[in-house]
N, C-alpha and C. Protein backbone atom coordinates (compact mmCIF):
# COMPACT_ATOMS: atom_id res chain seq x y z
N UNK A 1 52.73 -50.44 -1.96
CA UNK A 1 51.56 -51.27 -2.19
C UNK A 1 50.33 -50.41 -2.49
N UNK A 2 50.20 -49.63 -1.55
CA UNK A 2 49.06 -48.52 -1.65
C UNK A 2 49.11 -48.08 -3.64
N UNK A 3 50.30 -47.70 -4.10
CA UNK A 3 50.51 -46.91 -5.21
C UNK A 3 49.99 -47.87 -6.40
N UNK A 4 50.41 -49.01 -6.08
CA UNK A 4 50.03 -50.42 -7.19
C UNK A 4 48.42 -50.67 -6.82
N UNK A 5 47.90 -50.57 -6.13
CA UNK A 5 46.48 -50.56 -5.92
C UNK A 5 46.02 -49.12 -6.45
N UNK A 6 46.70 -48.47 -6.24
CA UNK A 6 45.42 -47.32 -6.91
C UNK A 6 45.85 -47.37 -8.32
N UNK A 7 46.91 -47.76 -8.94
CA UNK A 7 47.02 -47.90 -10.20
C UNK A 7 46.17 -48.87 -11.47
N UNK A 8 45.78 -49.57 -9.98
CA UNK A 8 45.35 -51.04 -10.46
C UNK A 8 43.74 -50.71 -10.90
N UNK A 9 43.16 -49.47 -9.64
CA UNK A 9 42.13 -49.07 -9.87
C UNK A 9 41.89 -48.33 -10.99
N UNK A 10 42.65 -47.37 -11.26
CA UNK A 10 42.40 -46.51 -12.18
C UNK A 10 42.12 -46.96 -14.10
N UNK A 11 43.32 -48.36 -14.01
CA UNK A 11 43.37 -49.20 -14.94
C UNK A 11 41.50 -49.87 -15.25
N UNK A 12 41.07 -50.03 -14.16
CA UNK A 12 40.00 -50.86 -13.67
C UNK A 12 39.14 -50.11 -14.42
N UNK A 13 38.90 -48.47 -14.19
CA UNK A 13 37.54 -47.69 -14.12
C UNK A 13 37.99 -47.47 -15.77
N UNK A 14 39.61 -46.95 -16.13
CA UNK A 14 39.33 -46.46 -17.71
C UNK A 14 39.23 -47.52 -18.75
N UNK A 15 39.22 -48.54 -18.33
CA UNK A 15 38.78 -49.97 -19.26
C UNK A 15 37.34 -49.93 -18.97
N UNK A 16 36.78 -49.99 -17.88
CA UNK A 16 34.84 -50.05 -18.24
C UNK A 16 34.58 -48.62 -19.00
N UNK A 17 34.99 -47.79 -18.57
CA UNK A 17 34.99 -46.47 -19.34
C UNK A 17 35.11 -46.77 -20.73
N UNK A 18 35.87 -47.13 -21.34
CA UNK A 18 36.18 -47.57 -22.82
C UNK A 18 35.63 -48.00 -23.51
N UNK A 19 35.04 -49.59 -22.58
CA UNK A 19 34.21 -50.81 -22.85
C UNK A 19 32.62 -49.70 -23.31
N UNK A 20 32.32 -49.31 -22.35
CA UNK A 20 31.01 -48.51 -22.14
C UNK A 20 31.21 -47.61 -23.95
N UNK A 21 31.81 -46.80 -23.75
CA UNK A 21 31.96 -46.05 -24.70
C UNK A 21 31.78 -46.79 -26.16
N UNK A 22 32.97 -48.07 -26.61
CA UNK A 22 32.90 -48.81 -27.40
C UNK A 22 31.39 -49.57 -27.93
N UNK A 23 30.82 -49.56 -26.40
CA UNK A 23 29.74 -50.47 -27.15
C UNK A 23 28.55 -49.27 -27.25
N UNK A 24 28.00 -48.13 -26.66
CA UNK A 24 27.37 -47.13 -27.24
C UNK A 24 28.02 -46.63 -28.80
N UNK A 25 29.06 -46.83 -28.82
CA UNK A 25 29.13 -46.09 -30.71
C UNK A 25 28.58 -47.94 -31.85
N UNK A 26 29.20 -48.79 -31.03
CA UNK A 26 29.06 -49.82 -32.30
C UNK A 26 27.34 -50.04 -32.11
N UNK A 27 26.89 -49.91 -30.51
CA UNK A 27 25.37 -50.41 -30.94
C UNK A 27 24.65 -49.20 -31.86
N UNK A 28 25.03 -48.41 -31.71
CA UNK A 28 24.50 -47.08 -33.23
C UNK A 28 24.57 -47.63 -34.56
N UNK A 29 25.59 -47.63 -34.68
CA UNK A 29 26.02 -48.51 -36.15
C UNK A 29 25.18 -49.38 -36.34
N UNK A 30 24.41 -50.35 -35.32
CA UNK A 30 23.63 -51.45 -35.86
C UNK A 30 22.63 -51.18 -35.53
N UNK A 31 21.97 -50.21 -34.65
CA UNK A 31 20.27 -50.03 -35.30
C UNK A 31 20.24 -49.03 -36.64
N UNK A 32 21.54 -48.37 -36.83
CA UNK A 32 21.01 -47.92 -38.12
C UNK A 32 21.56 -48.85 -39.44
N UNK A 33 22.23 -50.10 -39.32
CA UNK A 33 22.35 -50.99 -40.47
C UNK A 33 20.77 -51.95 -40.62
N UNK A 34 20.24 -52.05 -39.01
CA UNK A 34 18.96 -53.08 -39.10
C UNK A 34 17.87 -51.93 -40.20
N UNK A 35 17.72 -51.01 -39.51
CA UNK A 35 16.90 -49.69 -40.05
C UNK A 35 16.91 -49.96 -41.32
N UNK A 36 17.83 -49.84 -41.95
CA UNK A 36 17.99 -49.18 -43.66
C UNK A 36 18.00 -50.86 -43.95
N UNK A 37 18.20 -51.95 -43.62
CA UNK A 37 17.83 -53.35 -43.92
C UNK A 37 16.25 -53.91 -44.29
N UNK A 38 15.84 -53.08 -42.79
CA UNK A 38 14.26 -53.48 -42.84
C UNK A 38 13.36 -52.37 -44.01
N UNK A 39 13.76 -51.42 -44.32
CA UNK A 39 13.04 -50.86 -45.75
C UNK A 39 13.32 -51.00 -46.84
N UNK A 40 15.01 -52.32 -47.23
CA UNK A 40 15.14 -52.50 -48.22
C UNK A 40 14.40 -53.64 -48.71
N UNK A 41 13.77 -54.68 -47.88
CA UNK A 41 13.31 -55.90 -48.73
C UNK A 41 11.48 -55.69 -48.25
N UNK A 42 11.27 -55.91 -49.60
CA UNK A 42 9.51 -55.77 -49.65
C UNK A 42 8.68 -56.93 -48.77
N UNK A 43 7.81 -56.55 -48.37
CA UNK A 43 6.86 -57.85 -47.67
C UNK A 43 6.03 -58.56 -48.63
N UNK A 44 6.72 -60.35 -48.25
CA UNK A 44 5.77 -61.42 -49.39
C UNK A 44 4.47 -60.77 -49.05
N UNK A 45 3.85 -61.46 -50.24
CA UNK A 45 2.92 -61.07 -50.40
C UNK A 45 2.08 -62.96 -49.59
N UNK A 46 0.87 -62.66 -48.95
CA UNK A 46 0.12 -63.71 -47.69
C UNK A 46 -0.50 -64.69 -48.71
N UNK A 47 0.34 -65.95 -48.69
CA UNK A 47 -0.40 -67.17 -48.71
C UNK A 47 -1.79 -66.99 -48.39
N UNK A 48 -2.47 -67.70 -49.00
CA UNK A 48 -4.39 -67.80 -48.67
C UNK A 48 -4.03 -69.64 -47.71
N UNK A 49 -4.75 -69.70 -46.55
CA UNK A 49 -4.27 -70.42 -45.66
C UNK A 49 -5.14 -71.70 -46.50
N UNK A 50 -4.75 -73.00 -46.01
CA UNK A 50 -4.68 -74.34 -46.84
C UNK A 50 -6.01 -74.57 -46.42
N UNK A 51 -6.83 -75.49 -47.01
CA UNK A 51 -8.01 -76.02 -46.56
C UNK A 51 -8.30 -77.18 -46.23
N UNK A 52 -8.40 -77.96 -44.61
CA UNK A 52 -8.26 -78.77 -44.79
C UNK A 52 -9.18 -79.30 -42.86
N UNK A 53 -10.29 -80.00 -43.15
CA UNK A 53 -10.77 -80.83 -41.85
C UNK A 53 -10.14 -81.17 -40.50
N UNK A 54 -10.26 -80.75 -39.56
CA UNK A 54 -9.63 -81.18 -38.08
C UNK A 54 -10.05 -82.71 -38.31
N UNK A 55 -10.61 -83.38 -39.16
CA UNK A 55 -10.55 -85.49 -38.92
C UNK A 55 -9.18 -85.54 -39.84
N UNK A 56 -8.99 -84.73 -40.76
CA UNK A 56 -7.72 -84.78 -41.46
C UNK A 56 -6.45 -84.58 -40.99
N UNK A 57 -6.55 -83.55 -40.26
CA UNK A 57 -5.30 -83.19 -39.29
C UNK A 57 -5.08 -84.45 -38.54
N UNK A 58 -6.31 -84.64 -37.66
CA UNK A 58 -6.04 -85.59 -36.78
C UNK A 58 -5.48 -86.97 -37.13
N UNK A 59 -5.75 -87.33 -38.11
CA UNK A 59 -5.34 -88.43 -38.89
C UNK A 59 -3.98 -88.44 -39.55
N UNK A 60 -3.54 -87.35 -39.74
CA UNK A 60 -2.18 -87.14 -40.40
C UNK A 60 -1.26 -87.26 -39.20
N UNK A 61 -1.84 -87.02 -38.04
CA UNK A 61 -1.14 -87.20 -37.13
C UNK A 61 -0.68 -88.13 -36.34
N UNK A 62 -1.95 -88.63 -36.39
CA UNK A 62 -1.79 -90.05 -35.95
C UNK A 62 -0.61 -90.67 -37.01
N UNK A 63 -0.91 -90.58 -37.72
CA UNK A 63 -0.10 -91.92 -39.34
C UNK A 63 1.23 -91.69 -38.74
N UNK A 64 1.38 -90.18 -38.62
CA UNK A 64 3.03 -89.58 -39.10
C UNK A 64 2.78 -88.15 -38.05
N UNK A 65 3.76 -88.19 -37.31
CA UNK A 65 3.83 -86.94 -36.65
C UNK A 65 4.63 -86.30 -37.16
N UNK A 66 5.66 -86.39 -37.34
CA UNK A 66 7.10 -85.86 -38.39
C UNK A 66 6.56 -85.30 -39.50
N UNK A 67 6.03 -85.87 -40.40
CA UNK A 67 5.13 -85.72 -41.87
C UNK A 67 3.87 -84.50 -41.17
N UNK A 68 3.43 -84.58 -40.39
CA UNK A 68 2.30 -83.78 -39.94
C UNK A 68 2.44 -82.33 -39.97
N UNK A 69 3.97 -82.22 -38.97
CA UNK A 69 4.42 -80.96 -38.33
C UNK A 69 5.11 -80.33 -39.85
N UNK A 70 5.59 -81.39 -40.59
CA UNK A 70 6.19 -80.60 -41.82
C UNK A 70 5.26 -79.87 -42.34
N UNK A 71 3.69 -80.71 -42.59
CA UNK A 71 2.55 -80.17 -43.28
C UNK A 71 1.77 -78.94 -42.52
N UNK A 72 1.48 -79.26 -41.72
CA UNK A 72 0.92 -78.24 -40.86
C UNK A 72 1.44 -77.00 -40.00
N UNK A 73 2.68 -77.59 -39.09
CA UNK A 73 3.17 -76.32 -38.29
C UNK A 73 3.74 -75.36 -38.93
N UNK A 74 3.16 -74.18 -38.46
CA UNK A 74 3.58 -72.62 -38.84
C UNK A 74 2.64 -72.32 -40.15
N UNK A 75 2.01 -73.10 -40.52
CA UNK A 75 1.01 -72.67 -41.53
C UNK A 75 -0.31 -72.66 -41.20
N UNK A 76 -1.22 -71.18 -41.87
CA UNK A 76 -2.36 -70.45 -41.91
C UNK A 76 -3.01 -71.73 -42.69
N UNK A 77 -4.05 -71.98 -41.47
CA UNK A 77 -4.89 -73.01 -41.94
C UNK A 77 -6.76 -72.69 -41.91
N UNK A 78 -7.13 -73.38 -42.48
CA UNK A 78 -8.49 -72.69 -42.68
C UNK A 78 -8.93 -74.41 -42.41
N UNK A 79 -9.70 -74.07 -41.18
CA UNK A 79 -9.96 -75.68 -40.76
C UNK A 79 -11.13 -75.70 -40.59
N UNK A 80 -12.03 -76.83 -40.94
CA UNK A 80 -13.70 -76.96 -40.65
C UNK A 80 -14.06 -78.32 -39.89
N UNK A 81 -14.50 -78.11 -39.00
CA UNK A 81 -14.76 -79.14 -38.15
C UNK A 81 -15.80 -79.07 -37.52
N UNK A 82 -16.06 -80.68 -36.27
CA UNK A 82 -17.27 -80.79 -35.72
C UNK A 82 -17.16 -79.96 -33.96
N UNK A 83 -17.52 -79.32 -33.15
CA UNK A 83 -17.40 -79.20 -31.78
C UNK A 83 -17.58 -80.38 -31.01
N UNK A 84 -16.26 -80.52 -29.99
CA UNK A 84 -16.80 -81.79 -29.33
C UNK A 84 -16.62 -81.37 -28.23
N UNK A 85 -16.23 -80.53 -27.95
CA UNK A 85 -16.53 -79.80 -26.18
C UNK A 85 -15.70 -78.03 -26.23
N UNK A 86 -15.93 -77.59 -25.47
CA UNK A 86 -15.79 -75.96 -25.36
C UNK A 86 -15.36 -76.14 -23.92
N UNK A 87 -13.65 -75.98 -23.86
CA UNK A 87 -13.26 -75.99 -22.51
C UNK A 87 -12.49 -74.48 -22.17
N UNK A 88 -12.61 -74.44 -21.11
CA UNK A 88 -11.62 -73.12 -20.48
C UNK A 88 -10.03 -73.51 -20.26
N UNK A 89 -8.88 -72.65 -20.29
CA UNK A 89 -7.80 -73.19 -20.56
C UNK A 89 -7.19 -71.74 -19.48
N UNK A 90 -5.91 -71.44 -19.64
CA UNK A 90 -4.52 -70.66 -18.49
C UNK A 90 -5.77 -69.28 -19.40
N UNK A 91 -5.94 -68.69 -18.05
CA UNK A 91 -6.22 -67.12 -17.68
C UNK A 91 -7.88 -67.67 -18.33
N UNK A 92 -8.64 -68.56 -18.05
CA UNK A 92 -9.54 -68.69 -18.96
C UNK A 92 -10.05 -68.13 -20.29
N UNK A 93 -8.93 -68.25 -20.79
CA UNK A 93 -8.91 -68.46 -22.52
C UNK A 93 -9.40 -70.15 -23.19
N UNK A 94 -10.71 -70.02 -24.17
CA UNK A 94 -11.20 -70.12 -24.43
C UNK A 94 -10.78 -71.34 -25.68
N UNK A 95 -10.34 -72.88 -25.24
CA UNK A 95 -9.95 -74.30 -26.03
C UNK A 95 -11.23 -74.94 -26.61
N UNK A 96 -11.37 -74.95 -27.88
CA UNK A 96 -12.66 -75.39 -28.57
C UNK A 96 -12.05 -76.45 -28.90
N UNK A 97 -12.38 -78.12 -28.46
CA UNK A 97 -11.98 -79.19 -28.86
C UNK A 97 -13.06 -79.78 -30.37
N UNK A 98 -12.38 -79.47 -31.33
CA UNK A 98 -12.83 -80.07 -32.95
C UNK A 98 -12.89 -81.64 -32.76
N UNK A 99 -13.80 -82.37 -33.50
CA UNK A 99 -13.67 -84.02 -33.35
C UNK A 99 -12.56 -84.56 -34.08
N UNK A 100 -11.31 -85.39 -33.61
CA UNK A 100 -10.65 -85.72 -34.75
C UNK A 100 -10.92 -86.86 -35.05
N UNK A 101 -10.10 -87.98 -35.14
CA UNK A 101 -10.10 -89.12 -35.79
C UNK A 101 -10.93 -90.24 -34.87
N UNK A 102 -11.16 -89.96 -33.57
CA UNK A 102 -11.89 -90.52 -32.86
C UNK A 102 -12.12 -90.41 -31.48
N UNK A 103 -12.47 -90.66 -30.83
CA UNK A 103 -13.70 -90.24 -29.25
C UNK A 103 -12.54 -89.24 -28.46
N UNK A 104 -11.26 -90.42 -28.96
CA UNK A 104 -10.64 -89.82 -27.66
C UNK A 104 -9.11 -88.72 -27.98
N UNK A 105 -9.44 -88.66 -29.60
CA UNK A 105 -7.92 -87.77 -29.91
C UNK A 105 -9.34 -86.37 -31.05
N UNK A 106 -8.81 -85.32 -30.08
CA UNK A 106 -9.33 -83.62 -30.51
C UNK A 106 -8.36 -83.32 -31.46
N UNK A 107 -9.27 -81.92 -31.75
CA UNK A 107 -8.09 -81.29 -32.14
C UNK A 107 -8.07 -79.72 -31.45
N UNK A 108 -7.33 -79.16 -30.61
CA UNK A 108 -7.36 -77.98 -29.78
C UNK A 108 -7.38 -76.82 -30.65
N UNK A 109 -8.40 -75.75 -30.62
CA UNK A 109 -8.12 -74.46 -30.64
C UNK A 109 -8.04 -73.52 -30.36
N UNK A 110 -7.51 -72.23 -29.89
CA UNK A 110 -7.25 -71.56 -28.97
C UNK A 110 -6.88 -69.87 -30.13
N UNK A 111 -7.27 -69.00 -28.86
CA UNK A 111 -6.91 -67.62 -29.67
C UNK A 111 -6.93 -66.58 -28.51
N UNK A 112 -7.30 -65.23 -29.41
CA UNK A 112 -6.89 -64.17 -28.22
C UNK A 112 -8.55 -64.19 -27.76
N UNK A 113 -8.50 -62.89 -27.12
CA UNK A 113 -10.07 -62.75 -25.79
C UNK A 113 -11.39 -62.85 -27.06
N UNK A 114 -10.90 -62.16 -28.64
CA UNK A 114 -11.75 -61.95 -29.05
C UNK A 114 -12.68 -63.37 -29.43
N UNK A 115 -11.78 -64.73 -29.30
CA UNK A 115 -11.95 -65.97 -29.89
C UNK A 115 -12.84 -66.65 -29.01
N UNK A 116 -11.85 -66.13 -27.47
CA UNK A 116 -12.94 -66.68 -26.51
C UNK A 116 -14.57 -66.19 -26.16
N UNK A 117 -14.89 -65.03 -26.86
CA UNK A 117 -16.02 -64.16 -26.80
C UNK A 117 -16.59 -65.06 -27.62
N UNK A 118 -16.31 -65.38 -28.88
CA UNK A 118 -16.80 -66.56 -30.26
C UNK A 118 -17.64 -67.84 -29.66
N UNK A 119 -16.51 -67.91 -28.56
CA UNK A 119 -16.22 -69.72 -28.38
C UNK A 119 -17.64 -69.65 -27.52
N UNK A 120 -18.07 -68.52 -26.58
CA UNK A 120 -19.06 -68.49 -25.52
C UNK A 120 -20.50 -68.82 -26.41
N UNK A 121 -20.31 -68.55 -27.87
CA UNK A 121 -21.62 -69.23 -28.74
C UNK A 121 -22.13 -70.48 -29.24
N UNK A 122 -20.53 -70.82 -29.21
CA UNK A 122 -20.61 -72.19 -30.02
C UNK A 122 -21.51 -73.49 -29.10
N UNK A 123 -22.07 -74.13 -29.92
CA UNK A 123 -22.60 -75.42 -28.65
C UNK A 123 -21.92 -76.88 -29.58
N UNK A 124 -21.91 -78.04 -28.37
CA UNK A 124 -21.57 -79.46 -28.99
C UNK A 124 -22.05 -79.80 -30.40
N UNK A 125 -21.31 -80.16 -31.15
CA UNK A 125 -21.53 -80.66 -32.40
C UNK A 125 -22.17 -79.34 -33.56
N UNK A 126 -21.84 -78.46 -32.94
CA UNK A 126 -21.88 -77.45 -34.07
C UNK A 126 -20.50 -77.67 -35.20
N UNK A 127 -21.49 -77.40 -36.20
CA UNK A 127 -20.25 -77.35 -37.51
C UNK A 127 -19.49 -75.92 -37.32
N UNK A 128 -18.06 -76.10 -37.44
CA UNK A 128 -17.40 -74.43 -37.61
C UNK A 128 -16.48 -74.36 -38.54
N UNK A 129 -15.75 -73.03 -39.28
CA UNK A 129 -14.66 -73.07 -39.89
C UNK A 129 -13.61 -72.16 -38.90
N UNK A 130 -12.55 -72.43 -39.17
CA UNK A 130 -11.17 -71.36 -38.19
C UNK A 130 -10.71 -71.12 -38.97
N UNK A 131 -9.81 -69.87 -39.18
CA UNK A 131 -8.55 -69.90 -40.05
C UNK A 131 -7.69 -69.66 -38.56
N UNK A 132 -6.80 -70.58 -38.25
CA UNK A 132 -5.74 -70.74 -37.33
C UNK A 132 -4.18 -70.84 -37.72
N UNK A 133 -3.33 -70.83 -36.58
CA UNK A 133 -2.25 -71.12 -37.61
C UNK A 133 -1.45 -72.57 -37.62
N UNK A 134 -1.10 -73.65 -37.21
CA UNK A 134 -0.64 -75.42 -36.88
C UNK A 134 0.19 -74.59 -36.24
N UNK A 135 0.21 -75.78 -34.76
CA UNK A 135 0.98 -75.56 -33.85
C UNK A 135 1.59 -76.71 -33.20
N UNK A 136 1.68 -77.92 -34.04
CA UNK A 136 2.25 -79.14 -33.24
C UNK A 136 0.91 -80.02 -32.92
N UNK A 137 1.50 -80.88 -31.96
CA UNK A 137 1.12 -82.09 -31.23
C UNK A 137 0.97 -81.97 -30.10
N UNK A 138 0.21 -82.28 -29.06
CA UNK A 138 0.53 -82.00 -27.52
C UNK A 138 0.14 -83.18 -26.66
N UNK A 139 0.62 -84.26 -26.48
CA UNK A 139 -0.31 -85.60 -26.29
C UNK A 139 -1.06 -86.40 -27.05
N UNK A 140 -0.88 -85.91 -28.17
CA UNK A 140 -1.51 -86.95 -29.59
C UNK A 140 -3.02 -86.33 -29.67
N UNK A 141 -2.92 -84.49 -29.78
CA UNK A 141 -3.83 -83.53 -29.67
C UNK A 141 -3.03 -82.54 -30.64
N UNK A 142 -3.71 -82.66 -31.76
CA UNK A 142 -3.42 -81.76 -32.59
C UNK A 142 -3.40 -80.49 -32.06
N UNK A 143 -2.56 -78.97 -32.39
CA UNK A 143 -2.74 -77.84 -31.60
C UNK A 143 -2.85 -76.89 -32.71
N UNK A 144 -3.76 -76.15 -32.33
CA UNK A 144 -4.19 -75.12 -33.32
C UNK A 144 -4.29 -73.51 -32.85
N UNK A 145 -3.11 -72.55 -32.99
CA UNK A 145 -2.98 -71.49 -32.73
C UNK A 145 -3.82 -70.13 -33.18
N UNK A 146 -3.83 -69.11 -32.24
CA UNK A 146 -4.11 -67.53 -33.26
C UNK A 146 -5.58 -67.79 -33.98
N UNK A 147 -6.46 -68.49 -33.25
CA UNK A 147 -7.40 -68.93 -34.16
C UNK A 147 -8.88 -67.67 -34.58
N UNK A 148 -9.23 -67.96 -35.30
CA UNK A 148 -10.36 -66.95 -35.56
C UNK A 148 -11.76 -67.48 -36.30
N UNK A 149 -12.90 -66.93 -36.11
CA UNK A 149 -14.03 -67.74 -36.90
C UNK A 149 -13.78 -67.20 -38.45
N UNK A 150 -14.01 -67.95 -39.66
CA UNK A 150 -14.31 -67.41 -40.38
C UNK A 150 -15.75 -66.90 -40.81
């Protein structure tokens, strides 16, 4: 019994041994296939982001949320709107609510520290432009990412 147990072990250690080995040579192989991948294809060249009103957003949203997210999410948007409040948000980062379609539906924008430094200027009903990027819906609150003043 003793002899079938240590056999059993030895079986045990030169299979992770193997395993180990096997996957240090194949993961080589594939950072150098990603490598020589990522310098073969050129970078598009940057869309100029769409132009278009936070009452517009908000309204597209309302109509059609489906239709909205097709139009808007993941796209560089260059948005001009009214301020309807300047709230603090997680780690107090800096949610500039745009007026949308009415009293009670915004449109959120949000960015890094440098946005919230921005946002500490802005007052109620100031006119602004963003170039941000669409980020969805969040409660029938348009969401507006990565944002920046223009």
């Amino acid at each position: 019994m003793k002899k079938l147990f240590k056999f059993i072990l030895i079986a045990v250690i030169a299979l992770i041994g193997l395993g180990i080995i096997i996957g240090m040579l194949s993961g080589g192989d594939n950072n150098n296939q990603s490598a020589s991948n990522n310098t073969a294809e050129p970078a598009a060249p940057a869309e100029p982001p769409m132009m278009v009103s936070a009452t517009e957003i908000a309204s597209d949203y309302d109509d059609n949320e489906v239709a909205a997210d097709q139009k808007y999410k993941g796209k560089m948007l260059e948005v001009s709107g009214n301020v309807a409040r300047i709230d603090s948000g997680v780690g107090d980062k800096a949610i500039v609510q745009l007026v949308g379609k009415n009293e009670f539906q915004t449109v959120s924008a949000q960015g890094n520290n440098d946005f919230t430094q921005y946002a500490t200027t802005l007052k109620k009903g100031q006119d602004i432009v963003l170039v941000c990027k669409g980020d969805g819906e969040v409660i029938g609150s348009p969401q507006l990412k990565n944002c920046q003043p223009k």
